[in-house]
Every structure is written in structure tokens, then in C-alpha cells.
N, C-alpha and C. Protein backbone atom coordinates (compact mmCIF):
# COMPACT_ATOMS: atom_id res chain seq x y z
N UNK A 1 25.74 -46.20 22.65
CA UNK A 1 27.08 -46.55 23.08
C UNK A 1 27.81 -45.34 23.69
N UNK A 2 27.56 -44.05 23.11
CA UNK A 2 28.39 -42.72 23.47
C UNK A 2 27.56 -42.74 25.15
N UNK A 3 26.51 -43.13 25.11
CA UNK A 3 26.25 -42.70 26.73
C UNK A 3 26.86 -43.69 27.77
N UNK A 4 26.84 -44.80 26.94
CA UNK A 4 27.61 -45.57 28.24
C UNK A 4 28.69 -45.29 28.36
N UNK A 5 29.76 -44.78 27.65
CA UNK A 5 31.25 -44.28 27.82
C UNK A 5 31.31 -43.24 28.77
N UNK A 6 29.99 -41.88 28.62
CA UNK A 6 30.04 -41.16 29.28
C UNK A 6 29.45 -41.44 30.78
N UNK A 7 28.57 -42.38 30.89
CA UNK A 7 28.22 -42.96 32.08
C UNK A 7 30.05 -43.50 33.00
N UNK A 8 30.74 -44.08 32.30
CA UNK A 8 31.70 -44.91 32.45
C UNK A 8 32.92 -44.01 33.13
N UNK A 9 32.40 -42.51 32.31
CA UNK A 9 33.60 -41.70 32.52
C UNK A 9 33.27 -40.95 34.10
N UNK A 10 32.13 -40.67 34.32
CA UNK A 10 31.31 -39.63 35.16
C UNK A 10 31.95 -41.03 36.53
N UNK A 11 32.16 -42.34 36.51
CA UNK A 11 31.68 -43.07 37.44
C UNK A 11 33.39 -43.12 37.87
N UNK A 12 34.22 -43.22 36.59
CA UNK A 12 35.81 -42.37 36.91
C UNK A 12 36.17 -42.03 37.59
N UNK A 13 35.60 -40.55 37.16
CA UNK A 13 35.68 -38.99 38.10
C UNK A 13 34.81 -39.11 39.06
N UNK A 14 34.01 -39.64 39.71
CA UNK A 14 33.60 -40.59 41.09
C UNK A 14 34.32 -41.22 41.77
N UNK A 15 34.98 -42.51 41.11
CA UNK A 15 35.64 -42.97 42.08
C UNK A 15 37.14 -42.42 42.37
N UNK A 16 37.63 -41.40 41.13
CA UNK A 16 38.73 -40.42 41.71
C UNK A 16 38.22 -39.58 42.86
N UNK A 17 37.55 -39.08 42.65
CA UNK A 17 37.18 -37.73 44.10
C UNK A 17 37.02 -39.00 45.15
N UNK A 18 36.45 -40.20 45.20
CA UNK A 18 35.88 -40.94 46.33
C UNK A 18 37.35 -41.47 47.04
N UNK A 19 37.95 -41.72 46.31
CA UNK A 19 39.57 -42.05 46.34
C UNK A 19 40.34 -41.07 47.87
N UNK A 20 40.79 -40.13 46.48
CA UNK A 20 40.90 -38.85 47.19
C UNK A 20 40.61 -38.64 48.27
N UNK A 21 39.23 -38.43 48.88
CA UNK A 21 38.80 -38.41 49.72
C UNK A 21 38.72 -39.12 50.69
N UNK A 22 39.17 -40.28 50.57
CA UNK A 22 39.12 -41.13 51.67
C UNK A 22 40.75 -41.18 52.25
N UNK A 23 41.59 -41.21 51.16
CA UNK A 23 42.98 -40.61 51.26
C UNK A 23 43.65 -39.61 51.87
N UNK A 24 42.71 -38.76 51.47
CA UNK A 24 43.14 -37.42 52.31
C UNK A 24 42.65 -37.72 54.14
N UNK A 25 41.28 -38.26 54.10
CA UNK A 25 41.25 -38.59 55.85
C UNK A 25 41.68 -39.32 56.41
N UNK A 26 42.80 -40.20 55.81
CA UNK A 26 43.79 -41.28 56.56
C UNK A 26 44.61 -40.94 56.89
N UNK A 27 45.13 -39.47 55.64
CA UNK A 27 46.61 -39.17 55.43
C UNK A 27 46.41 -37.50 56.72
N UNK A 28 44.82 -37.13 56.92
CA UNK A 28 45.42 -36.15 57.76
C UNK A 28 45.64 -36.49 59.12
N UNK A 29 44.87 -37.60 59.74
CA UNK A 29 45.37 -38.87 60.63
C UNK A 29 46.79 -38.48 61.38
N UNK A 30 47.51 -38.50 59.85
CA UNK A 30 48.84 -38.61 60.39
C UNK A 30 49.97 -37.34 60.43
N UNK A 31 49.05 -36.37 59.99
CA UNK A 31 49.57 -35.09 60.12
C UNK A 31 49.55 -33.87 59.30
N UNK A 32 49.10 -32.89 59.19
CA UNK A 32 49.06 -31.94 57.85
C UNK A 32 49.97 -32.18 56.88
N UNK A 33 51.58 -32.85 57.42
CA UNK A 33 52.55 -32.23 56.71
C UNK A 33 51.88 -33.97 55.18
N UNK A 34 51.65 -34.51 55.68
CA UNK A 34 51.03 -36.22 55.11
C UNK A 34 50.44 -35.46 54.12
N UNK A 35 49.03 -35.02 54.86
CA UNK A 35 48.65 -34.00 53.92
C UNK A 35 48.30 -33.32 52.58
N UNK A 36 49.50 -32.34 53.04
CA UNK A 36 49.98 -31.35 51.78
C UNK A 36 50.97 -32.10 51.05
N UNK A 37 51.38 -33.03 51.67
CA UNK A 37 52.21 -33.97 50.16
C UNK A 37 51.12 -34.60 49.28
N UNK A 38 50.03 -34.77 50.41
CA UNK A 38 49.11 -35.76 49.11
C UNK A 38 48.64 -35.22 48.21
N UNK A 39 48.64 -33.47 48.43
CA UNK A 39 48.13 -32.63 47.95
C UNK A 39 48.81 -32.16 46.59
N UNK A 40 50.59 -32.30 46.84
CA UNK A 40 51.25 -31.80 46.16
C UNK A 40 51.18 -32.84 44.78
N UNK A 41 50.84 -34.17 45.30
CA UNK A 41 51.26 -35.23 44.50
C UNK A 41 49.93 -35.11 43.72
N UNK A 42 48.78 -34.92 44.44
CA UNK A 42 47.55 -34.63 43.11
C UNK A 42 47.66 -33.53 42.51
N UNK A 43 48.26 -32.12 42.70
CA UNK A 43 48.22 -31.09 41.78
C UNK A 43 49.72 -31.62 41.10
N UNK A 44 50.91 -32.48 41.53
CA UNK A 44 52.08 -32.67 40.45
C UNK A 44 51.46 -33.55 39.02
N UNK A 45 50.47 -34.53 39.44
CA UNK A 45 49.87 -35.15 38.59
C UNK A 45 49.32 -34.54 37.68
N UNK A 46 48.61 -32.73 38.26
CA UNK A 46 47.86 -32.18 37.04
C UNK A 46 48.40 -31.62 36.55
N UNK A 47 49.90 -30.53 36.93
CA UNK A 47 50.51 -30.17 36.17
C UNK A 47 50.79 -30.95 35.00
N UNK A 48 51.50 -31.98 35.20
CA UNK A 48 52.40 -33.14 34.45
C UNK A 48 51.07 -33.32 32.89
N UNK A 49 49.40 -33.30 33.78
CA UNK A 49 48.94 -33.98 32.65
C UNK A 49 48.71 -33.02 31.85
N UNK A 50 48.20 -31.46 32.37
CA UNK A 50 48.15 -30.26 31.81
C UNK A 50 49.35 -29.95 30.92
N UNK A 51 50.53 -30.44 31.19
CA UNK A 51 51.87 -29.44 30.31
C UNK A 51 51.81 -30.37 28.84
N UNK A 52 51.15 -31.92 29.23
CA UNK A 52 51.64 -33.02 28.23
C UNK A 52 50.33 -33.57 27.51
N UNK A 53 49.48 -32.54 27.95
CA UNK A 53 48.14 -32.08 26.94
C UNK A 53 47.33 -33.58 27.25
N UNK A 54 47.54 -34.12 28.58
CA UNK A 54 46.60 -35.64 28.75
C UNK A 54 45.31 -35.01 29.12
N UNK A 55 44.16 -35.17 28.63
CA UNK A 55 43.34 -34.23 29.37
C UNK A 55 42.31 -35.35 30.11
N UNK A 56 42.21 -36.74 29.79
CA UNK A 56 41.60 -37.65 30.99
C UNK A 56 42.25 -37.38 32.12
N UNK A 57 43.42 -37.75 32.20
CA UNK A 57 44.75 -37.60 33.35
C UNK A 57 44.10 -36.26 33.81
N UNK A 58 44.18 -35.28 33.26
CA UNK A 58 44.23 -34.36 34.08
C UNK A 58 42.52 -33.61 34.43
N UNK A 59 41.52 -34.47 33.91
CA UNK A 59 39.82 -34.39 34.57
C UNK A 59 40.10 -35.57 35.87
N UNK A 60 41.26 -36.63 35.68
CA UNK A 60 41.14 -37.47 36.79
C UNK A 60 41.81 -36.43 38.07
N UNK A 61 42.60 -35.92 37.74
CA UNK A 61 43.63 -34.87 38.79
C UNK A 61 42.39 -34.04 39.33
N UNK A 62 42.03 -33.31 38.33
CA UNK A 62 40.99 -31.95 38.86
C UNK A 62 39.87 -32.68 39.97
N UNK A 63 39.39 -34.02 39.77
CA UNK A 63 38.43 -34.61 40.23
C UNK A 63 39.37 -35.08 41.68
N UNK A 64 40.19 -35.27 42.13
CA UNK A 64 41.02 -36.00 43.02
C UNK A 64 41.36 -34.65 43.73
N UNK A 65 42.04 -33.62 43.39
CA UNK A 65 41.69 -32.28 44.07
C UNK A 65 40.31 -31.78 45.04
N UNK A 66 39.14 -31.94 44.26
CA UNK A 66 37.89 -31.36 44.50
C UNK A 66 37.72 -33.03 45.74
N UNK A 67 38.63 -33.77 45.37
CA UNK A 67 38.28 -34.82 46.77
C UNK A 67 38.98 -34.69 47.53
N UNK A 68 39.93 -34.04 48.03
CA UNK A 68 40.82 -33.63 48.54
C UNK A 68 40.19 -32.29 49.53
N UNK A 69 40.08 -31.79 49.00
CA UNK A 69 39.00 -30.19 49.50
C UNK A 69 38.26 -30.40 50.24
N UNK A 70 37.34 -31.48 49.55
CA UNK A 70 36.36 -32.41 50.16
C UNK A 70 36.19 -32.46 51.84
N UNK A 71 37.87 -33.88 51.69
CA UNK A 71 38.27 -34.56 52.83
C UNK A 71 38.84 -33.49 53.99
N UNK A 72 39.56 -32.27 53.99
CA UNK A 72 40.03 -31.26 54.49
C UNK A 72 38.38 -30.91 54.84
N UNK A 73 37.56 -30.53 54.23
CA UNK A 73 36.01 -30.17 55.38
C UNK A 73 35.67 -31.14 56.01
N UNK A 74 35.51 -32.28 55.78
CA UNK A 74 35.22 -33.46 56.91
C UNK A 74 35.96 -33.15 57.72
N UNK A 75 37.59 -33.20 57.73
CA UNK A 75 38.47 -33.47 58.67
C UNK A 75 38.81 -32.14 59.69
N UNK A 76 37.88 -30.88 58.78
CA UNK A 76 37.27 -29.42 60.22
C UNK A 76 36.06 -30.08 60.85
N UNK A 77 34.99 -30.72 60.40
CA UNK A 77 33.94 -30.68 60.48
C UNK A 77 33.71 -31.18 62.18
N UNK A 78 34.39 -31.37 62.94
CA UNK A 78 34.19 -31.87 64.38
C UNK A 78 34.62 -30.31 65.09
N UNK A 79 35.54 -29.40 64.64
CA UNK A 79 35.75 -28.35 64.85
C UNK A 79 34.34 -27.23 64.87
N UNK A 80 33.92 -27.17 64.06
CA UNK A 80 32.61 -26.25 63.65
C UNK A 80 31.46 -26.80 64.02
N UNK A 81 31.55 -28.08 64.42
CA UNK A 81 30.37 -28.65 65.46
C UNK A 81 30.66 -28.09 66.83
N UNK A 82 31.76 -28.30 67.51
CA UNK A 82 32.00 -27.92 68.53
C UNK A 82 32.19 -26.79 69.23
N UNK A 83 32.03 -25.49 67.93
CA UNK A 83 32.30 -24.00 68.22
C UNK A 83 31.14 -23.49 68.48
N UNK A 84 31.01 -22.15 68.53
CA UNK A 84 29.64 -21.58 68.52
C UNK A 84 30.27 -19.93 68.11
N UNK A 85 29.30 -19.06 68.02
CA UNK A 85 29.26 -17.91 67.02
C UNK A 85 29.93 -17.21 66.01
N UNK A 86 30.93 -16.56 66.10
CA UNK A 86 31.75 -16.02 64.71
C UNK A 86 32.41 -16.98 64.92
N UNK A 87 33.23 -17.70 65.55
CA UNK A 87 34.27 -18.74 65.26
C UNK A 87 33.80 -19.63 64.56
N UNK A 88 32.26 -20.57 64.92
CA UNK A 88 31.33 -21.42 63.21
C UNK A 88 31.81 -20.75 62.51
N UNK A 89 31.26 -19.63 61.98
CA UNK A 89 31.59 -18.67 60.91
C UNK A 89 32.62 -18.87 59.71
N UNK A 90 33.47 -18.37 60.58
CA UNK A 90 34.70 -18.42 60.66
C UNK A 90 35.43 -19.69 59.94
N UNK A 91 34.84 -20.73 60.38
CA UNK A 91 35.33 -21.93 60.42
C UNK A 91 34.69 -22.13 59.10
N UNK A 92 33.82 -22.36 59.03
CA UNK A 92 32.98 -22.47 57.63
C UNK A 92 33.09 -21.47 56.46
N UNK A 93 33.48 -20.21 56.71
CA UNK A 93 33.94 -19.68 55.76
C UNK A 93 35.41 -20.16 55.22
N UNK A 94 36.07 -20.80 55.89
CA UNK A 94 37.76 -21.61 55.56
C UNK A 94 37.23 -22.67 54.89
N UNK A 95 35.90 -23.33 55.65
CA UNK A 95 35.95 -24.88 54.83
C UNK A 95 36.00 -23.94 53.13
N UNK A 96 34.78 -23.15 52.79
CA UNK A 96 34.19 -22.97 51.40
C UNK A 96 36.01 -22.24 50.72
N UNK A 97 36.71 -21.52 51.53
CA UNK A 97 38.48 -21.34 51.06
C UNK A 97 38.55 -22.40 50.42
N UNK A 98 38.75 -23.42 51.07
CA UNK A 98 39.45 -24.07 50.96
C UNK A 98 38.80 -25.41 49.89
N UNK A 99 37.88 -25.19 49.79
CA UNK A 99 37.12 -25.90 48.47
C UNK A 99 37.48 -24.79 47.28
N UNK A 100 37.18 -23.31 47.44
CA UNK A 100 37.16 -22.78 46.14
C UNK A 100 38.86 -22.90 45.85
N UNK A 101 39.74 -23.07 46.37
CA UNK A 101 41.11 -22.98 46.30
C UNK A 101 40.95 -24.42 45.55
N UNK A 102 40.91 -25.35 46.08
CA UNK A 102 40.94 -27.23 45.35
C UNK A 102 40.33 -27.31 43.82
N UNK A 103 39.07 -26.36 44.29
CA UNK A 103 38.22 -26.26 42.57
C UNK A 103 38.71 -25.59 41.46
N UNK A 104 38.94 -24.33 42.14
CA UNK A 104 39.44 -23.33 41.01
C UNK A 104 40.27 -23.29 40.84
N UNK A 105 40.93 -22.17 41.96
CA UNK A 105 42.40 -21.40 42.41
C UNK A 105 43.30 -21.93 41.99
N UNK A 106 43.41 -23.30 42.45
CA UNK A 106 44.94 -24.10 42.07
C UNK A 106 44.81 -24.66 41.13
N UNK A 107 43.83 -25.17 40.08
CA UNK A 107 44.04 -25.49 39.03
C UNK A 107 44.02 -24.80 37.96
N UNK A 108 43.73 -23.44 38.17
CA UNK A 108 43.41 -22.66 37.22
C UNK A 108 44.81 -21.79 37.48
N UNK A 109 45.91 -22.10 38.28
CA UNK A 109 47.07 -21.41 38.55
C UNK A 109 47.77 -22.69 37.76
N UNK A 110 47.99 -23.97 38.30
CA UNK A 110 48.95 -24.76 37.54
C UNK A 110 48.42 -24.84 36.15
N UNK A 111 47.38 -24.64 35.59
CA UNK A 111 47.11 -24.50 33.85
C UNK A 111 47.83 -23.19 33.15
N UNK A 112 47.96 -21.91 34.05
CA UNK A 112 48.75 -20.77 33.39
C UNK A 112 49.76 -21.36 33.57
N UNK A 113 50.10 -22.31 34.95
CA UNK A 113 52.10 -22.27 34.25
C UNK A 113 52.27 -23.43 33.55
N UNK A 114 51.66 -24.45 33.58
CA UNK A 114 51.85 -25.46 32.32
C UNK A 114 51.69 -24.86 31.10
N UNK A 115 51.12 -23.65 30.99
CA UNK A 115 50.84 -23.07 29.56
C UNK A 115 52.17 -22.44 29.25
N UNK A 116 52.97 -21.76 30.47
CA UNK A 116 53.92 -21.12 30.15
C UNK A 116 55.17 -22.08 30.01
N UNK A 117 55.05 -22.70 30.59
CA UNK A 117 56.40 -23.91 30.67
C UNK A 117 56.25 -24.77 29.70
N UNK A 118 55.11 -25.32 28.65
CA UNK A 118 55.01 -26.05 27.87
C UNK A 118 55.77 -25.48 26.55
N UNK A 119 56.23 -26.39 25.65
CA UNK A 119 56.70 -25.83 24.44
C UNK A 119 55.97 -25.09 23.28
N UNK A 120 55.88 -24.31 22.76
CA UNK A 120 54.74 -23.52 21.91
C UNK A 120 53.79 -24.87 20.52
N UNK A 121 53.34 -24.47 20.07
CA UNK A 121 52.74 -25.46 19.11
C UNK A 121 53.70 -25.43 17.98
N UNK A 122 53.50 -26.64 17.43
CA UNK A 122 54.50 -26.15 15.50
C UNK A 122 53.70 -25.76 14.91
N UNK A 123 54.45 -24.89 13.85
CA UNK A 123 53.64 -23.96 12.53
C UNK A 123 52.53 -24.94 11.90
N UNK A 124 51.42 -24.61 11.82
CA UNK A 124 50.71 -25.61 10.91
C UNK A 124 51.48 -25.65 9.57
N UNK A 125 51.10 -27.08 9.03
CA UNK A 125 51.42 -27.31 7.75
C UNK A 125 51.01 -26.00 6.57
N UNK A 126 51.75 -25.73 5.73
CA UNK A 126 51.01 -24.90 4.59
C UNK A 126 50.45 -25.70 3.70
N UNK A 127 49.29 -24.99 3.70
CA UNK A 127 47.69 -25.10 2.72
C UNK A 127 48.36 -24.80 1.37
N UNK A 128 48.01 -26.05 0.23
CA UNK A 128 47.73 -25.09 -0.99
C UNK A 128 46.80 -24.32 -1.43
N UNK A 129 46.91 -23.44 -2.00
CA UNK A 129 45.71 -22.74 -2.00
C UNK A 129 44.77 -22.65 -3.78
N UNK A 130 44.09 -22.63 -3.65
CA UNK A 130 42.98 -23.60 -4.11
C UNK A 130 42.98 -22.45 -5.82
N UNK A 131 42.69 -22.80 -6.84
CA UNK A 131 43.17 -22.35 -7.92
C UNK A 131 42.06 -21.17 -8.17
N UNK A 132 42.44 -20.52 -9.11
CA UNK A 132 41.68 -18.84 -9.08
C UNK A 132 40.68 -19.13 -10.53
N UNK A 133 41.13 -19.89 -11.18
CA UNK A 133 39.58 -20.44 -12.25
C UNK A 133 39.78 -21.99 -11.89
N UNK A 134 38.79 -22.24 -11.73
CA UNK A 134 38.62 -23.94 -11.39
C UNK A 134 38.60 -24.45 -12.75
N UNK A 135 39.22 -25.51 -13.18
CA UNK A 135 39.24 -26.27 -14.50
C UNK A 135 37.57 -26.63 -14.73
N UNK A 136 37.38 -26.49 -15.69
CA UNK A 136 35.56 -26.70 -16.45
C UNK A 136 35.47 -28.28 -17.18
N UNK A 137 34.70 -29.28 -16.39
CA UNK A 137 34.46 -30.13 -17.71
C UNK A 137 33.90 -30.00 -18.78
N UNK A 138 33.75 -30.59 -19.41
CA UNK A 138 33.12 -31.14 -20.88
C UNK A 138 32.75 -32.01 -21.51
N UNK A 139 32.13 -32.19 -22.64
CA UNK A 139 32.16 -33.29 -23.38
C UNK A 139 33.32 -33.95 -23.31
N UNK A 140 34.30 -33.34 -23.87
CA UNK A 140 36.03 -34.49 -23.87
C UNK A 140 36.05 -35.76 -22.47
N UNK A 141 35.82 -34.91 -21.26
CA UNK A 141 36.21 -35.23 -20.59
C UNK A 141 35.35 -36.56 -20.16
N UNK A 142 34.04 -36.93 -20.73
CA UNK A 142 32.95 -37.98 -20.16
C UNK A 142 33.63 -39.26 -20.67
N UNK A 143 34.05 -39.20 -22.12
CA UNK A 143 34.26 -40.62 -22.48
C UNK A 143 35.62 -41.27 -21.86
């Protein structure tokens, strides 16, 4: 049963990035500025799930990012066909930017400030602490 959940979850975080990705090449269609809102609205989602400790919410965010990254190299990818020597390069060294920025960079930046902006933890409960001769049974105590 635990594998089909995890089958269930993996197919999730599939159809989030597949999402994403198809989102992002409609939305750059219509203009960068389309874009970087869609962009803003999948990293506002991870903040939000990061500060409020959702952590599906926010494997669905991280996964919708990395489709996002994705869709931004498709949407060079007629560019770097059409170039030729350091400018390919060039071009392809931005696509892999701009993936390691979607993967890492920005989520590993909105997790420090959800860490900082979130409220601290409460004191754990106090432990009693456990007695210094343990009581001994006996006979008395069987019947």
C-alpha cells in the first residue's frame, strides 16, 4: 500500500511540473511580464507553504518551479537552434541559469526567509524526569 501512495505522489509532482510547464509556454506567448507573474505566483505559493510548514504544498510548488525553468528552455530553444558559435553557448549556458535558479537558487532563498519570517517554535513541554531508585516489586505486590 506505502508504494502505491508513493507511486500516487511521484505522478503529483508530474503532473505539477507538466502543468507548469505547459503554463509557462502559453503564458510566455503573451509576454515575459505574463511570465514572471506566473513565476511569482508559483514561488508566492512556496513561500506561503514553506512559512506554514505544508510540506506537500510546498514539494507541489518546488515541482511547478522546476516546470517553469523547464518551459523558459523550450521557449529559448528556437533561439539556440538558430544561432551558431559562442552565442549557442551562450544561450545554453542561460538555459542551465536559469534551471539551476528554478531548482535551487530560489527555493533555497524563499526557505531562509520563510525561516526568518515564520514564528519561532514553542518551548517543548517539560519532561518529568524519571525517579533516581525505581520502586522494587515483591511478594506483597503479586497478590
Amino acid at each position: 500500500m506505502k508504494r502505491l501512495g508513493l507511486l500516487g505522489w511521484l505522478i503529483a509532482l508530474l503532473f505539477a511540473w507538466f502543468a507548469a510547464f505547459v503554463v509557462t509556454g502559453m503564458v510566455l506567448d503573451e509576454g515575459p511580464g505574463w511570465a514572471l507573474g506566473w513565476l511569482a505566483a508559483v514561488w508566492g505559493v512556496f513561500l506561503l507553504a514553506e512559512s506554514l510548514r505544508w510540506v506537500p504544498l510546498r514539494d507541489l510548488a518546488w515541482s511547478a518551479s522546476v516546470g517553469w525553468g523547464f518551459g523558459l528552455i523550450r521557449w529559448l530553444d528556437p533561439l539556440v537552434d538558430g544561432s551558431a558559435g559562442a552565442w549557442r553557448w551562450l544561450l545554453m549556458a542561460a538555459d542551465l541559469l536559469c534551471l539551476a535558479v528554478c531548482v535551487l537558487v530560489g527555493p533555497a532563498l524563499l526557505s531562509g526567509l520563510a525561516r526568518r519570517l515564520r514564528p519561532p517554535e514553542p518551548p517543548p513541554l517539560p519532561v518529568e524526569k524519571p525517579a533516581a531508585y525505581p520502586r522494587q516489586w515483591g511478594p506483597k505486590d503479586e497478590a
